[in-house]
Protein backbone atom coordinates (compact mmCIF):
# COMPACT_ATOMS: atom_id res chain seq x y z
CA UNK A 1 0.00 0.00 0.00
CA UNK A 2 3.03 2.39 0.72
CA UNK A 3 4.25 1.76 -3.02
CA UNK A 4 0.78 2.34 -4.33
CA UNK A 5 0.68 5.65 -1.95
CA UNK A 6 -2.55 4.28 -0.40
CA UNK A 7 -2.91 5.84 3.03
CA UNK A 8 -6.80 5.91 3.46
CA UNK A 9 -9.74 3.97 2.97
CA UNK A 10 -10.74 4.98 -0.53
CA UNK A 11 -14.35 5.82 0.56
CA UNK A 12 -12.39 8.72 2.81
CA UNK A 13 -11.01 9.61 -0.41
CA UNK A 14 -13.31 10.18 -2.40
CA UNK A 15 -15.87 11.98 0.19
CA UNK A 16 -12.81 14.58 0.98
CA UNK A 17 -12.54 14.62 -3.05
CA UNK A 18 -16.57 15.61 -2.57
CA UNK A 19 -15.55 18.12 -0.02
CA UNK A 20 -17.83 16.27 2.32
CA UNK A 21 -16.18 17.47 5.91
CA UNK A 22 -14.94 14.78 8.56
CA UNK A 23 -15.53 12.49 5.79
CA UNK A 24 -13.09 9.98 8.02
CA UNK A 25 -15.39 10.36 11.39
CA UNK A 26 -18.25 9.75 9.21
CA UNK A 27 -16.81 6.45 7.76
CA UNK A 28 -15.54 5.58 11.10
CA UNK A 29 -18.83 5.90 12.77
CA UNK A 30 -20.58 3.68 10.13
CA UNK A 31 -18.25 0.71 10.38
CA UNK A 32 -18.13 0.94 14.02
CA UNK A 33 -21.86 0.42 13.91
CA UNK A 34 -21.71 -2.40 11.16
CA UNK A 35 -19.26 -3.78 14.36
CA UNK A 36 -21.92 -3.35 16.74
CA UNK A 37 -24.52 -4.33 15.40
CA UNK A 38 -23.00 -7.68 13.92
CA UNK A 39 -21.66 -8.70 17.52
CA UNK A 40 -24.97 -7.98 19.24
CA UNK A 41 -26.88 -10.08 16.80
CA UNK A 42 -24.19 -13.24 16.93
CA UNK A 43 -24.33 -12.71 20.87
CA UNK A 44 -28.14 -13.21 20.70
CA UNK A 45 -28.24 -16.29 18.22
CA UNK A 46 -25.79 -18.19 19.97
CA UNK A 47 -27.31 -17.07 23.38
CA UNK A 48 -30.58 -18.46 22.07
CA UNK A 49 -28.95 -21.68 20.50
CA UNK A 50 -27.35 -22.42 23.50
CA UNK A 51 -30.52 -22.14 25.60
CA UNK A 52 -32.49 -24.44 22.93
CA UNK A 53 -30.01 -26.98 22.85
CA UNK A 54 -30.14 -27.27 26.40
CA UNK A 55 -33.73 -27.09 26.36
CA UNK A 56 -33.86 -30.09 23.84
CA UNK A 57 -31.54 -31.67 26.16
CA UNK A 58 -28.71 -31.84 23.96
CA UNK A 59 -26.90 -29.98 26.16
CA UNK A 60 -26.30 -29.60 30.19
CA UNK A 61 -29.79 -28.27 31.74
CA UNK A 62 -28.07 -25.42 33.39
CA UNK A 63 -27.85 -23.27 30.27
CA UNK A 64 -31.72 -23.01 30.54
CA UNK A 65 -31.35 -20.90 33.81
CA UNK A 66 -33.12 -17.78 33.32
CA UNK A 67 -33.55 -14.74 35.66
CA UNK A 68 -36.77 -13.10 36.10
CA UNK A 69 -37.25 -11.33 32.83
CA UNK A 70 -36.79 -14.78 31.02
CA UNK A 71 -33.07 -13.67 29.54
CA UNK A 72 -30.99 -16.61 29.56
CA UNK A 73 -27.78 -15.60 31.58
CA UNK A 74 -25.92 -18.62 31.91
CA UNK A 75 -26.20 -19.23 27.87
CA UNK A 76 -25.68 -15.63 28.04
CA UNK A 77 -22.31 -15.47 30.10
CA UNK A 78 -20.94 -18.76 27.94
CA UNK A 79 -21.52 -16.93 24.87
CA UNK A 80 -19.78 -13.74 25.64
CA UNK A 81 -16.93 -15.77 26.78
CA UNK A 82 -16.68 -17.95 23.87
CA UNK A 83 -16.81 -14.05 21.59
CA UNK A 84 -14.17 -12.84 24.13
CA UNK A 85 -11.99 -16.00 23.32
CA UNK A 86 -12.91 -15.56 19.54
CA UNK A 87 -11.55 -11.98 20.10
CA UNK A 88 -8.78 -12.84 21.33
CA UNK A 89 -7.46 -15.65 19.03
């Protein structure tokens, strides 16, 4: 990228080319979102496919544990760790 003097994301590039201001902050914000918004929906299916497994008894009956608003924590908890450890790797 150095050779082919490629420094920013061409979006960036061509919105500063469009004189669009903070072009970079913009395109920033909207990935970070995409980000967002694609962990929180993985979180909840495997959340949710941990608690029917378990509920199908395919798995240990624990992940079925839910607190009083009917949220799943210990599926919860598992799958944040396992998307920590995914993180990580």
């Amino acid at each position: 990228y150095q050779k082919a003097g490629v420094t920013q994301s061409p979006f960036v590039y061509v919105f500063k080319m469009m004189g669009i201001p903070f072009a970079g902050d913009i395109m920033n914000f909207v990935v970070l979102s995409a980000i967002i918004s694609a962990a929180n929906s993985g979180l909840y299916a495997s959340t949710r496919m941990l608690w029917s497994l378990s509920n199908e008894g395919m798995l240990p009956k624990f992940f079925t544990k839910t607190n009083r608003r009917s949220i799943p924590t210990v599926a919860l908890a598992f799958s944040m760790l396992g998307g920590i450890l995914a993180l990580l790797s």
